[in-house]
N, C-alpha and C. Protein backbone atom coordinates (compact mmCIF):
# COMPACT_ATOMS: atom_id res chain seq x y z
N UNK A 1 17.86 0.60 15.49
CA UNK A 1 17.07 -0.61 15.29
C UNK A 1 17.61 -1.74 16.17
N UNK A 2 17.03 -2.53 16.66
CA UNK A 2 17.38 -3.58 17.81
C UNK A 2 17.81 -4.58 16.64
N UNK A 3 18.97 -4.85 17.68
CA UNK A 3 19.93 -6.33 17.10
C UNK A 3 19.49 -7.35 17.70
N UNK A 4 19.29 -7.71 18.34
CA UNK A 4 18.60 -8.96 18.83
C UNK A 4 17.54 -9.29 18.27
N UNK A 5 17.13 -10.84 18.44
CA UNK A 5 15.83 -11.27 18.05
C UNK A 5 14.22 -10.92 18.28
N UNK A 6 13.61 -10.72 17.97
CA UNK A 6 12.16 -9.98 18.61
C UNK A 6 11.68 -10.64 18.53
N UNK A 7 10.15 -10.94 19.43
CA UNK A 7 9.52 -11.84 19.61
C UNK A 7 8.15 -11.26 19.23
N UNK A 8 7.44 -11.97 18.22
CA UNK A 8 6.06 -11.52 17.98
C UNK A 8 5.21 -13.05 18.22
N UNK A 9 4.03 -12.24 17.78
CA UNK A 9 2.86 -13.12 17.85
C UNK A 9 1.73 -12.75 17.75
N UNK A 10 0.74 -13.78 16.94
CA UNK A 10 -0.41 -13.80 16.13
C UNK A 10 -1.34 -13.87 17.07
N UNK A 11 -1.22 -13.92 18.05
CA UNK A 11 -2.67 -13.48 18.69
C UNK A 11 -2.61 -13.03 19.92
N UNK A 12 -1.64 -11.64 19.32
CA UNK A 12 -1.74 -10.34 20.56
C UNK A 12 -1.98 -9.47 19.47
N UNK A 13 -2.22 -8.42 20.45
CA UNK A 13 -2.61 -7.01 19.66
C UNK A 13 -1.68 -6.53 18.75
N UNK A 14 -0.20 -7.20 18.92
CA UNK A 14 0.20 -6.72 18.17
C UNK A 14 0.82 -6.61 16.24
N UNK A 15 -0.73 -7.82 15.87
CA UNK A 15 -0.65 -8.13 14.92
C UNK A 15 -1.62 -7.53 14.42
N UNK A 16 -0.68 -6.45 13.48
CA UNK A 16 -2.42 -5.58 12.81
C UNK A 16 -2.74 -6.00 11.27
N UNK A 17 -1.93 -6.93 10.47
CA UNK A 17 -2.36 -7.26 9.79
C UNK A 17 -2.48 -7.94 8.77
N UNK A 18 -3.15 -8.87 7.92
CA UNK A 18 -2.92 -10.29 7.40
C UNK A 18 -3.06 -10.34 5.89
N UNK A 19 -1.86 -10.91 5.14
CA UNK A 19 -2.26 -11.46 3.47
C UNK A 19 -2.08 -12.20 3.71
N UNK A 20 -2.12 -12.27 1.60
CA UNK A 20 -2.21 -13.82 1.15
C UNK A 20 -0.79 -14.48 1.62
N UNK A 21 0.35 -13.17 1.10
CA UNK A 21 1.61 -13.70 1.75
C UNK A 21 2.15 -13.73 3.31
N UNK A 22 2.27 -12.42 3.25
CA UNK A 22 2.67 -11.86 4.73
C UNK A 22 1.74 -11.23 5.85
N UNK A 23 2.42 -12.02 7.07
CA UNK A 23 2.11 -10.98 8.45
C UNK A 23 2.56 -9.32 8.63
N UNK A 24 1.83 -8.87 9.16
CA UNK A 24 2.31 -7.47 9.44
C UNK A 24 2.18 -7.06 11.19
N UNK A 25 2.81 -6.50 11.74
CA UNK A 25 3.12 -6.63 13.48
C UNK A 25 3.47 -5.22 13.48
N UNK A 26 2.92 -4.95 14.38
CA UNK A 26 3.80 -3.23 15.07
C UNK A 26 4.83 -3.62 15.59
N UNK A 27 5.72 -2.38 15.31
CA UNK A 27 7.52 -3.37 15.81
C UNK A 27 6.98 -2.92 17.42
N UNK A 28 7.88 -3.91 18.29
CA UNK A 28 7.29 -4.03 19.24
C UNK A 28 8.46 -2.63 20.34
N UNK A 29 9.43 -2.33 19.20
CA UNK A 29 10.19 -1.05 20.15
C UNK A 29 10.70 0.12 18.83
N UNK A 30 9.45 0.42 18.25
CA UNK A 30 9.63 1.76 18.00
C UNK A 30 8.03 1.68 16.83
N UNK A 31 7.25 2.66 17.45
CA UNK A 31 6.15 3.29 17.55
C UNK A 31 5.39 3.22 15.79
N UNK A 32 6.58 4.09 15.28
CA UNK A 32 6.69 4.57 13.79
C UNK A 32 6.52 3.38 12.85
N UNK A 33 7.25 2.60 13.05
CA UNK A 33 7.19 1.13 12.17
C UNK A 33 6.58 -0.12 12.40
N UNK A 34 6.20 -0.99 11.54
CA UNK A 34 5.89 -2.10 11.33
C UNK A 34 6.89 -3.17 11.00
N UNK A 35 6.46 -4.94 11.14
CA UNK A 35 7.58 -5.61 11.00
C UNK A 35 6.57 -6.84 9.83
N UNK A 36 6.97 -6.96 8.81
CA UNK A 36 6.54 -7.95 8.11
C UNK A 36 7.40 -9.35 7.86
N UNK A 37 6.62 -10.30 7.79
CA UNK A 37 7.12 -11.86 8.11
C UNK A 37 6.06 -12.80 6.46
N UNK A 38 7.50 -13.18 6.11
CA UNK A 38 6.75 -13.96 4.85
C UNK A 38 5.60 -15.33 5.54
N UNK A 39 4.97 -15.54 5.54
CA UNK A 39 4.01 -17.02 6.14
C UNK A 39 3.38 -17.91 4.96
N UNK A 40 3.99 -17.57 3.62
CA UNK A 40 3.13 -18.10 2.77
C UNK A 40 4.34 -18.38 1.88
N UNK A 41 5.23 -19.60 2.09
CA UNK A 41 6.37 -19.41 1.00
C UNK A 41 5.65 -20.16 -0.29
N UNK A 42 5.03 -21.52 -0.28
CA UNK A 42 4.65 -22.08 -1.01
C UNK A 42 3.84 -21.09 -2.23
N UNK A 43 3.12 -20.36 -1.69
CA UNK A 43 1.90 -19.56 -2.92
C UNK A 43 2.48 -18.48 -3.59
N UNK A 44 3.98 -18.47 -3.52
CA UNK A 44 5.01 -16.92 -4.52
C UNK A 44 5.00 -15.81 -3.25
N UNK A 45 5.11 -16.37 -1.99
CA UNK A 45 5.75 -15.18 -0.82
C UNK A 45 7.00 -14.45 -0.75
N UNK A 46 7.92 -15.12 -1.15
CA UNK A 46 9.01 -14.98 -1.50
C UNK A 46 9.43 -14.49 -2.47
N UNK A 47 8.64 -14.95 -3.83
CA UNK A 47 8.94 -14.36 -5.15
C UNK A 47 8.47 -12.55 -5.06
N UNK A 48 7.25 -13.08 -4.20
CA UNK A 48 6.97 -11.40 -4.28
C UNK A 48 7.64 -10.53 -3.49
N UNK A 49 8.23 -10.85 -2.20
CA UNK A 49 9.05 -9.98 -2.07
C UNK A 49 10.22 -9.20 -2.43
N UNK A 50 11.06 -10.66 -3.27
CA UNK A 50 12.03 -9.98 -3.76
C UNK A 50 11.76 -8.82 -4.72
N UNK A 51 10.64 -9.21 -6.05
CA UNK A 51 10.15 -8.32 -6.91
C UNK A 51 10.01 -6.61 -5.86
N UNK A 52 9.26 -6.82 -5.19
CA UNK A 52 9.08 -5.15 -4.25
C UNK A 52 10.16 -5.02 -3.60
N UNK A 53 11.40 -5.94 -2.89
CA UNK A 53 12.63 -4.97 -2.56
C UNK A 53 13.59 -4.80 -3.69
N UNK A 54 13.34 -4.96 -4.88
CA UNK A 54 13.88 -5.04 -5.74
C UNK A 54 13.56 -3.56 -6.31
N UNK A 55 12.03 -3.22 -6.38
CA UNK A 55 11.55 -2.30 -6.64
C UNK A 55 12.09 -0.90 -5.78
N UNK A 56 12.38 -1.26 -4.58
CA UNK A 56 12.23 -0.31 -3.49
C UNK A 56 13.32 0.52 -3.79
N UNK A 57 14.56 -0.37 -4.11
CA UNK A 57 15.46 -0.43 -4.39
C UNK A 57 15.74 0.41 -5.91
N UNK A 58 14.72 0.51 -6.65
CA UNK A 58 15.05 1.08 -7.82
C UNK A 58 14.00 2.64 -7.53
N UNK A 59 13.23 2.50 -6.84
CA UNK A 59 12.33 4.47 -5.96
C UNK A 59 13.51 5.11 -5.16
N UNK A 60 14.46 4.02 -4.62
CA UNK A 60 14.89 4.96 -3.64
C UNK A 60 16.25 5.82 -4.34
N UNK A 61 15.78 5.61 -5.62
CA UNK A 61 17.02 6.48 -6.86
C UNK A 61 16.68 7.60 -7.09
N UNK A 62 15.00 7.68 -7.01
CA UNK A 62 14.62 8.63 -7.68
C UNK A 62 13.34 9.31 -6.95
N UNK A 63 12.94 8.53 -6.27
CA UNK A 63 11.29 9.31 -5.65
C UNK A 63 11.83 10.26 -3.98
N UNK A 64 10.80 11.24 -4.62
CA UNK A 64 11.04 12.16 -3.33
C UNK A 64 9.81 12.27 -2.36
N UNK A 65 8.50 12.09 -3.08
CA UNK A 65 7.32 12.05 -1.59
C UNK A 65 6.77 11.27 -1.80
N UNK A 66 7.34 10.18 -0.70
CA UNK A 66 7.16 9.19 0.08
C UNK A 66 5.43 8.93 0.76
N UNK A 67 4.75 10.12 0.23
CA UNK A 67 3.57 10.14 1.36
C UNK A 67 2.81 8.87 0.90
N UNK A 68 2.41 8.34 -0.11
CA UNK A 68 1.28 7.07 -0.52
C UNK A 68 1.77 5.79 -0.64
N UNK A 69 3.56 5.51 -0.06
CA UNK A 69 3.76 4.34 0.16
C UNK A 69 4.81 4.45 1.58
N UNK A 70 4.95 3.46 2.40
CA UNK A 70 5.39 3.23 3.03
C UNK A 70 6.93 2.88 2.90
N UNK A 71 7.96 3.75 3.74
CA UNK A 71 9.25 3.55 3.52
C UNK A 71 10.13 2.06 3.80
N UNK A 72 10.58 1.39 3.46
CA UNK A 72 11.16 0.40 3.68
C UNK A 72 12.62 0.58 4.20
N UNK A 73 13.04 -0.15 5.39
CA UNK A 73 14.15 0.16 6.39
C UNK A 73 15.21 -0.84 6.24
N UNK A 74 14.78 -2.20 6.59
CA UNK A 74 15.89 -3.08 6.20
C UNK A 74 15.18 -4.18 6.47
N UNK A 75 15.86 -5.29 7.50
CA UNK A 75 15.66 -6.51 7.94
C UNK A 75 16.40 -6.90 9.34
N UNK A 76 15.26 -7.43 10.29
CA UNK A 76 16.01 -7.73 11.85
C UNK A 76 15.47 -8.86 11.69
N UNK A 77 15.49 -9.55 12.82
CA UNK A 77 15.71 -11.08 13.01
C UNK A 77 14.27 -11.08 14.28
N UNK A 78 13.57 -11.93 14.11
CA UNK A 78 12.24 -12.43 14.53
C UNK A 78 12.63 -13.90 14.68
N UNK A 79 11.20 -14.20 16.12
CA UNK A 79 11.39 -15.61 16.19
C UNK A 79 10.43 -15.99 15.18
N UNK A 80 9.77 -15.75 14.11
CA UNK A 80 8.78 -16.02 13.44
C UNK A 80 9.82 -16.21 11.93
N UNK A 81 11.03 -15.53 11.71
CA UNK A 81 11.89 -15.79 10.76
C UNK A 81 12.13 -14.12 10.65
N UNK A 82 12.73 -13.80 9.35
CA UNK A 82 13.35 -12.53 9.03
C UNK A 82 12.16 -11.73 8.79
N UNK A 83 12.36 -10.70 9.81
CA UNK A 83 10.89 -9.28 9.97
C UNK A 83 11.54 -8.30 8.81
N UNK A 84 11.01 -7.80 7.96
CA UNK A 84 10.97 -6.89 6.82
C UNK A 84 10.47 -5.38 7.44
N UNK A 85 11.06 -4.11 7.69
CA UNK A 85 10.65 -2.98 8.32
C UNK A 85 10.35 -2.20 7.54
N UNK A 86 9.04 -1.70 7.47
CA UNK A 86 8.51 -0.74 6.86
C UNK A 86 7.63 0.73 7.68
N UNK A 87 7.69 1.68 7.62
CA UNK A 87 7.06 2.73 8.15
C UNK A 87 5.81 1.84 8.48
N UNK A 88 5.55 2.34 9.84
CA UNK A 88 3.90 1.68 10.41
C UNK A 88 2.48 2.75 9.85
N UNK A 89 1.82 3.06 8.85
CA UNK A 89 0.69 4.21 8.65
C UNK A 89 0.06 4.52 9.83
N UNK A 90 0.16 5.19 10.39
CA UNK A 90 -1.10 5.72 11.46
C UNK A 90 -1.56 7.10 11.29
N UNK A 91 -3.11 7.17 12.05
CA UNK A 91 -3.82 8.53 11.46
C UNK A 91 -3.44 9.51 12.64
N UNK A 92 -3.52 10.59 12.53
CA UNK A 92 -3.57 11.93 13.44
C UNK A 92 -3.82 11.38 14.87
N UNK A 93 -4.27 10.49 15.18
CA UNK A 93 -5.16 10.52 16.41
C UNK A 93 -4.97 9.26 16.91
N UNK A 94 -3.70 8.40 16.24
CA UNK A 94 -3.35 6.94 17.10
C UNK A 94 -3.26 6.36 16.67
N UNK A 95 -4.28 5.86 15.58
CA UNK A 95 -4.83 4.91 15.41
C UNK A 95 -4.28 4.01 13.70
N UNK A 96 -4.17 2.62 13.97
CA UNK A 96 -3.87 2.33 12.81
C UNK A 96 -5.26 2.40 11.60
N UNK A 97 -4.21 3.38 10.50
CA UNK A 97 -4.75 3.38 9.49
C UNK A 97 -5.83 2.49 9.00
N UNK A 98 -7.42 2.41 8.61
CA UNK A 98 -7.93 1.34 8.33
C UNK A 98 -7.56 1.30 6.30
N UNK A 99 -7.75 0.23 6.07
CA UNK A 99 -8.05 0.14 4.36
C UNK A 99 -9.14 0.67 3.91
N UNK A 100 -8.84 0.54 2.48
CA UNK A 100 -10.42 1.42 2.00
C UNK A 100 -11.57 0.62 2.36
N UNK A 101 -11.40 -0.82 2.16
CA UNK A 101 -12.48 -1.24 2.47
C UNK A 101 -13.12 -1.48 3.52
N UNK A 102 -12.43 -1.43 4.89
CA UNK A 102 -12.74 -1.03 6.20
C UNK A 102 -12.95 0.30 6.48
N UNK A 103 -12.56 0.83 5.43
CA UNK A 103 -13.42 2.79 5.96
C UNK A 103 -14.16 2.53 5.40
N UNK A 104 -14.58 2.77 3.85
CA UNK A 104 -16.18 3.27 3.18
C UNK A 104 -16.80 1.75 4.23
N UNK A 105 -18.43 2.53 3.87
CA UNK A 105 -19.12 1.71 3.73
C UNK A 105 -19.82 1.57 2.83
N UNK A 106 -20.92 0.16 2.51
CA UNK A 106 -21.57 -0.25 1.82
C UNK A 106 -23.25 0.11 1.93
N UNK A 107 -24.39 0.33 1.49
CA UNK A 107 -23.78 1.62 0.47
C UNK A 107 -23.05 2.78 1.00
N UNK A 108 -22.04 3.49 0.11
CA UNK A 108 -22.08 4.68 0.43
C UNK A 108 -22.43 5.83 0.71
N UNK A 109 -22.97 6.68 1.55
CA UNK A 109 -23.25 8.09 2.28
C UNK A 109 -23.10 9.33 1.21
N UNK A 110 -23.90 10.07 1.02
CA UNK A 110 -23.35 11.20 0.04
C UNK A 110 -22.60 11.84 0.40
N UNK A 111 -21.52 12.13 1.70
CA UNK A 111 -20.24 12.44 2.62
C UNK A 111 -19.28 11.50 2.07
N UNK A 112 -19.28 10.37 2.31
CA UNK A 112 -18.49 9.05 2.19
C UNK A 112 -18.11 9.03 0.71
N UNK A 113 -18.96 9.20 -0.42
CA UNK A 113 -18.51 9.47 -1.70
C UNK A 113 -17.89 10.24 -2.35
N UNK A 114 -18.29 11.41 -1.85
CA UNK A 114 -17.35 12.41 -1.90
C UNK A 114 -15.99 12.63 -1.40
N UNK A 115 -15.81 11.89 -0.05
CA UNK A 115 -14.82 11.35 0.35
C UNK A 115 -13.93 10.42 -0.61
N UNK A 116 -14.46 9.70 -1.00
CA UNK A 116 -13.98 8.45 -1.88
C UNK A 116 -13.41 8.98 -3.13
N UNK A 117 -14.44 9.41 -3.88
CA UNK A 117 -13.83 10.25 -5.02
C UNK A 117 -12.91 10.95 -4.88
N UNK A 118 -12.24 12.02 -3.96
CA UNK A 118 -11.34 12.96 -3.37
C UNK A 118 -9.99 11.67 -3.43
N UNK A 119 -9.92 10.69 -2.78
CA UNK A 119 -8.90 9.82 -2.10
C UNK A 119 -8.77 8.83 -3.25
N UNK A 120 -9.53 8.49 -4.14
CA UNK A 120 -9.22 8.00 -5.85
C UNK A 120 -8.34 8.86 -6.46
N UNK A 121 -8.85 10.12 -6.33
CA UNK A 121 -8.12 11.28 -7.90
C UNK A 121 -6.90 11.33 -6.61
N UNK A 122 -6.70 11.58 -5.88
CA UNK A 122 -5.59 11.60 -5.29
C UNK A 122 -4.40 9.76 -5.76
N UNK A 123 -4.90 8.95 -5.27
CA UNK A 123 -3.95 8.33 -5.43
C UNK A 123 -3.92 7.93 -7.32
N UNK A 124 -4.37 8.43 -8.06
CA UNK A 124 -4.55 8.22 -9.51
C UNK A 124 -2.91 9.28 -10.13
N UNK A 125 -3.90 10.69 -9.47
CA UNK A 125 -2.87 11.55 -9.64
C UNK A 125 -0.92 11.29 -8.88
N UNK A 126 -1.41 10.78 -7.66
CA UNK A 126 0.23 10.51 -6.69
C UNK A 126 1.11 8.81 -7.59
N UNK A 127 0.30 8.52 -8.17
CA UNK A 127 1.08 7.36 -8.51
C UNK A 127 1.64 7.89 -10.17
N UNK A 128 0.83 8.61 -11.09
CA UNK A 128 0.73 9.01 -11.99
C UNK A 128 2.44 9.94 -12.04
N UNK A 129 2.36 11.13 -11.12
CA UNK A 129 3.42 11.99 -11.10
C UNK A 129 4.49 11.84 -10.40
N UNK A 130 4.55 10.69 -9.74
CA UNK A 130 5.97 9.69 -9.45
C UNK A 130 5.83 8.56 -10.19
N UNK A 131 5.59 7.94 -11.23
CA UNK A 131 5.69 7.30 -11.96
C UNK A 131 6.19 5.85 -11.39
N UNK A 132 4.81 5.74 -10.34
CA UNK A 132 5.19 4.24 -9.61
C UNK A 132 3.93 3.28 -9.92
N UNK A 133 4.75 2.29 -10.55
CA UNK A 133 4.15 0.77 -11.00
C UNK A 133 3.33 0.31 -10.11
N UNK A 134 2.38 -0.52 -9.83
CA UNK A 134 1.53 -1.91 -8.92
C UNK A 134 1.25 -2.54 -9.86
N UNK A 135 1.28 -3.88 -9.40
CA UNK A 135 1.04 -4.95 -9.95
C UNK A 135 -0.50 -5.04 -10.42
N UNK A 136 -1.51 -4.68 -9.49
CA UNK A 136 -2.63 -4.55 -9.44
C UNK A 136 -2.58 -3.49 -8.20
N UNK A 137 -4.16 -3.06 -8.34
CA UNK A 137 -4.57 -2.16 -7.31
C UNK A 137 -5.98 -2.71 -7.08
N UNK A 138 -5.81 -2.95 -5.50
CA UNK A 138 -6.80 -3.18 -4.51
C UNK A 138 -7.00 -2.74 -3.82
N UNK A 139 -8.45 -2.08 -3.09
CA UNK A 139 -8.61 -1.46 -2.36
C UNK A 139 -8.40 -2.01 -0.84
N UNK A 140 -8.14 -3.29 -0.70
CA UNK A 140 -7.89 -3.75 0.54
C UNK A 140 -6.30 -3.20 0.94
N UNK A 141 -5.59 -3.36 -0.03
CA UNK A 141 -3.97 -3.36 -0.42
C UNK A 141 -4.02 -1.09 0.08
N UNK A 142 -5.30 -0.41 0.38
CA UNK A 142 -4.89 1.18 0.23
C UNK A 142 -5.42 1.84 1.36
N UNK A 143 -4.17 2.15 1.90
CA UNK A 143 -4.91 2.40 3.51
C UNK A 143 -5.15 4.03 3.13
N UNK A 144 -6.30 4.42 4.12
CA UNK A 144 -7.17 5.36 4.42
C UNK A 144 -6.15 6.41 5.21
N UNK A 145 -5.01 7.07 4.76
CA UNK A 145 -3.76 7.82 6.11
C UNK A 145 -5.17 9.14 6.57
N UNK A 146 -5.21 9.28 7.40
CA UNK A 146 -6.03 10.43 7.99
C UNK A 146 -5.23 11.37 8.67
N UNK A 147 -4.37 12.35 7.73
CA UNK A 147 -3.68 13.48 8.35
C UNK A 147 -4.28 14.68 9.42
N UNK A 148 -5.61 14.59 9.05
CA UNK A 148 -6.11 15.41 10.24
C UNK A 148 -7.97 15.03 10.38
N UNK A 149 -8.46 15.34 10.92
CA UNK A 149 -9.64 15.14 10.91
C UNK A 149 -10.44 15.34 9.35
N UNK A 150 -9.92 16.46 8.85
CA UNK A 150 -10.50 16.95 7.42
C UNK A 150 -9.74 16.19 6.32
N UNK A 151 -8.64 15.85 6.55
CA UNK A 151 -7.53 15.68 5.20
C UNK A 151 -7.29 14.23 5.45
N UNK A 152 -7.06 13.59 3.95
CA UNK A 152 -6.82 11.82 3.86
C UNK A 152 -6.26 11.90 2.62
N UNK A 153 -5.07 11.14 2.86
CA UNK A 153 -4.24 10.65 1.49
C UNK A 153 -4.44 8.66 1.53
N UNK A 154 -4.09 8.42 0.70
CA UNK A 154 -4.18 7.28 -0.01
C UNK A 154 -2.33 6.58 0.22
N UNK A 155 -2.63 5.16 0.89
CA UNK A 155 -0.90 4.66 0.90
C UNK A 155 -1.28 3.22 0.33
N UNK A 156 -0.51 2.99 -0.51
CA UNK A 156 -0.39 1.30 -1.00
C UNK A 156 0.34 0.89 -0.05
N UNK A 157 0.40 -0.56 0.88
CA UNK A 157 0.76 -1.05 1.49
C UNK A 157 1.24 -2.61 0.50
N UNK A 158 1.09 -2.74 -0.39
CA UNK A 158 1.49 -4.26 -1.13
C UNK A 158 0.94 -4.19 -3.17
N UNK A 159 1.48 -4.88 -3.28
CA UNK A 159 2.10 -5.37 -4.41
C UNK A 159 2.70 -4.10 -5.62
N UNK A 160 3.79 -3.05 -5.31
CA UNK A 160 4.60 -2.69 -5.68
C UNK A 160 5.24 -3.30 -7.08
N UNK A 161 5.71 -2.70 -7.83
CA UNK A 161 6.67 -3.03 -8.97
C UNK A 161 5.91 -3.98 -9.84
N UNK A 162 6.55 -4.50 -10.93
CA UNK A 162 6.38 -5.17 -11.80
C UNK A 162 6.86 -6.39 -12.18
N UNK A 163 6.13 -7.61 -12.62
CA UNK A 163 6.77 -9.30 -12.85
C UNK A 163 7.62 -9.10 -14.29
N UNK A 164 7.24 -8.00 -14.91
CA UNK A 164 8.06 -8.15 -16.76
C UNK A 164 9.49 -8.62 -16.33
N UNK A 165 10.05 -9.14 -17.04
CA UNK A 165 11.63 -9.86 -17.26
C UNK A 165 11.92 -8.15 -17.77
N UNK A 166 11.69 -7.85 -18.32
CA UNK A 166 12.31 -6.58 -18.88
C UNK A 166 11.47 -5.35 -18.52
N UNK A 167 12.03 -4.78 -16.93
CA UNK A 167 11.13 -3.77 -16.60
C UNK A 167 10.52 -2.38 -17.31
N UNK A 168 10.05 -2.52 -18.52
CA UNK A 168 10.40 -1.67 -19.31
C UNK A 168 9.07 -0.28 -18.84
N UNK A 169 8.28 -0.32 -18.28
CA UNK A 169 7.08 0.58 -17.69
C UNK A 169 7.99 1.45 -16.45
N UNK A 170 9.15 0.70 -16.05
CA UNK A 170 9.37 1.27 -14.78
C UNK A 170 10.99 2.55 -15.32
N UNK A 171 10.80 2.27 -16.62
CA UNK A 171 12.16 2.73 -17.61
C UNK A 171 11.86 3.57 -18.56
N UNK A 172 10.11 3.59 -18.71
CA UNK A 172 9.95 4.34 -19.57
C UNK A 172 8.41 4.97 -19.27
N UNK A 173 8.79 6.50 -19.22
CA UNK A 173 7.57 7.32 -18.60
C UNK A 173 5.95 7.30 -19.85
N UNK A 174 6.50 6.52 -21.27
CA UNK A 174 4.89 6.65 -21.57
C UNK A 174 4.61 5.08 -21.23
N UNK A 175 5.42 3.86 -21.28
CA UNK A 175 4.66 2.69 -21.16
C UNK A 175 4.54 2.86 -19.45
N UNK A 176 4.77 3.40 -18.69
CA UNK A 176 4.29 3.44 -17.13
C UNK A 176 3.40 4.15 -17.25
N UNK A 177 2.58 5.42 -17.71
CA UNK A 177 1.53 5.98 -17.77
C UNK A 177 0.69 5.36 -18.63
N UNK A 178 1.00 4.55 -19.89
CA UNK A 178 0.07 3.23 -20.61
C UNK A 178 -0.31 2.41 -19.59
N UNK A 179 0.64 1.69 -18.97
CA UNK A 179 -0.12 0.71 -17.79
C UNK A 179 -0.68 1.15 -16.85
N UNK A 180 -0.20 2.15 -16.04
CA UNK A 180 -1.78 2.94 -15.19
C UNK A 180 -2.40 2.83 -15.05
N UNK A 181 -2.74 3.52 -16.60
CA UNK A 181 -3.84 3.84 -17.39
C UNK A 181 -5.19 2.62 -17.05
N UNK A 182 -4.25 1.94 -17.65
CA UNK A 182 -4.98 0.36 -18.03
C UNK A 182 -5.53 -0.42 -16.21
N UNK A 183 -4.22 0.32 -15.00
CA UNK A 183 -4.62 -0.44 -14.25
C UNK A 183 -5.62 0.26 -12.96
N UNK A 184 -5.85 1.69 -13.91
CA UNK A 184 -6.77 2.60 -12.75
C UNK A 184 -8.27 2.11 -13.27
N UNK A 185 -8.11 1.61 -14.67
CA UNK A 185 -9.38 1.44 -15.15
C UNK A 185 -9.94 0.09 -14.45
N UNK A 186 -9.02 -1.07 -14.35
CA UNK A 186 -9.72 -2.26 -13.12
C UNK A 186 -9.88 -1.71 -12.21
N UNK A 187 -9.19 -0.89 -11.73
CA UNK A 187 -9.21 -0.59 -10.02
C UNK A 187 -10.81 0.12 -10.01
N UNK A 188 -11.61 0.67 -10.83
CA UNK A 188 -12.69 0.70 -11.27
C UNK A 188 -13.66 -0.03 -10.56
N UNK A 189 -13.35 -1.15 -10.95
CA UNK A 189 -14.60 -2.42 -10.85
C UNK A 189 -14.63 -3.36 -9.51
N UNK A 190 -13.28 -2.74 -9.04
CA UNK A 190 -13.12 -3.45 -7.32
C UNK A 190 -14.28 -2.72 -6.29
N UNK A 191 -14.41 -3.89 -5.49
CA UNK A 191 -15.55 -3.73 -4.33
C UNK A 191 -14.92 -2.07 -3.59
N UNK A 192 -16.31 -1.77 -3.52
CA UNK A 192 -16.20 -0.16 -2.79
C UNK A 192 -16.11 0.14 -3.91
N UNK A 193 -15.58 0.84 -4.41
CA UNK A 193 -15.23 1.72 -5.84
C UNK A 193 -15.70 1.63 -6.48
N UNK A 194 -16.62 0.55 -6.95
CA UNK A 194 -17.26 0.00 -8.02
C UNK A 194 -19.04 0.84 -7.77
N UNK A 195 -18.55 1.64 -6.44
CA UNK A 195 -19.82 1.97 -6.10
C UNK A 195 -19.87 3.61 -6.76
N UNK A 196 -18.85 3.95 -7.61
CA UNK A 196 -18.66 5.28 -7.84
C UNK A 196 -18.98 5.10 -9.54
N UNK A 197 -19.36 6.39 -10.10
CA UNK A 197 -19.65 6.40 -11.37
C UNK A 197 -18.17 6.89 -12.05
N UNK A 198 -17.25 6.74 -12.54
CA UNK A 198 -16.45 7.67 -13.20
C UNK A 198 -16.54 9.00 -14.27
N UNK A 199 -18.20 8.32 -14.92
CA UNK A 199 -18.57 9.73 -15.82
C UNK A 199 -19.17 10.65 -14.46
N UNK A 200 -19.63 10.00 -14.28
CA UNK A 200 -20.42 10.85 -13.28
C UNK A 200 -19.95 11.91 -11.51
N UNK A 201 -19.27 11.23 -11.04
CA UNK A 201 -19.13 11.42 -10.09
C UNK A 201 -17.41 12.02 -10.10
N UNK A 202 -17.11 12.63 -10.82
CA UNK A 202 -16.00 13.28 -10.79
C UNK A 202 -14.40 12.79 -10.66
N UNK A 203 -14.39 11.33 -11.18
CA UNK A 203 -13.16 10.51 -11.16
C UNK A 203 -12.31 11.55 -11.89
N UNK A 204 -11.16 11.65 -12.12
CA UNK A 204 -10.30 12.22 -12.92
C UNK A 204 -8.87 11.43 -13.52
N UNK A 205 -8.96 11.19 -14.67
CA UNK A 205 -7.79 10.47 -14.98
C UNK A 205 -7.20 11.05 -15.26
N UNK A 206 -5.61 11.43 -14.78
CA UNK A 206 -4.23 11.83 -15.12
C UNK A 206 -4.22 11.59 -16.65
């Protein structure tokens, strides 16, 4: 990882992508990773990071496939302030990963749904049997990984772990499958998704 300072910037290509808190940048010398930059201290940028390296910090005890979140590396030094390194998602073929809501479209395709449904029960089931927390789940927040032309897994890119003072969901395997539970059922009613039936269309809850 480069010791020196790196130089990014918001309006080259090499900014792929924007929250409420943080920037996200392709590191600009190694392919694989991304570099995130808090830009939002005032609105809980900060608070939230610590909460997710805090978190990261408590997976990397125990989780073994890594495939639906992105690995976290450390911290280098940016002229933009301290860059946060995380695995960069890209699909088979180059390209950065889009989110769900930049893949489906509106309406959905009877291909595209079926698609959708497939890449739901997947990340329902992958969060379910590693027993990993989000704060909420958004489909903007779940990139589309495209392992091959045929095959797509599901990666959370943001809001990781939990605000409780007493992490007790992340300590205990039925209140983490209680909250899930509770938070696959909003993830329900979010744009795109909201376009799927759950009785109907073959959702599957863990």
């Amino acid at each position: 990882m480069c010791t020196t300072t790196i130089q990014l910037s918001e309006t080259d290509d090499s900014l792929i992508g924007k929250g409420r808190h943080r920037l996200c940048f392709a590191h600009p010398y190694d392919k694989e990773r991304c570099v995130k930059i808090v830009h939002s201290q005032a609105t809980g940028g900060s608070k939230e990071l610590e909460r997710e390296l805090k978190y990261y910090h408590y997976l990397s005890t125990y989780l073994r496939d890594w495939r639906g979140i992105p690995r976290y590396y450390g911290t280098i030094s940016t002229n933009l302030g301290t860059g946060y390194v995380y695995d960069r998602i890209v699909d088979y073929d180059g390209q950065t990963s889009l989110t769900m809501v930049e893949y489906f479209t509106h309406p959905l395709t009877k291909s595209s749904k079926i698609e959708l449904v497939c890449l739901v029960n997947h990340l329902f089931q992958y969060l379910f049997d590693n027993r990993i927390i989000t704060m909420t789940l958004k489909p903007y927040n779940i990139l589309c990984h495209r392992i091959s032309e045929k095959e797509m897994f599901p990666v959370i890119c943001d809001n990781l772990g939990e605000a409780s003072f007493i992490p007790i969901a992340s300590r205990s395997r039925w209140f983490c499958h209680l909250k899930q539970r509770r938070i696959f059922r909003r993830f329900l009613s979010q744009p795109v998704i909201n376009q799927l039936d759950a009785c109907t269309d073959g959702i599957i809850f863990p």
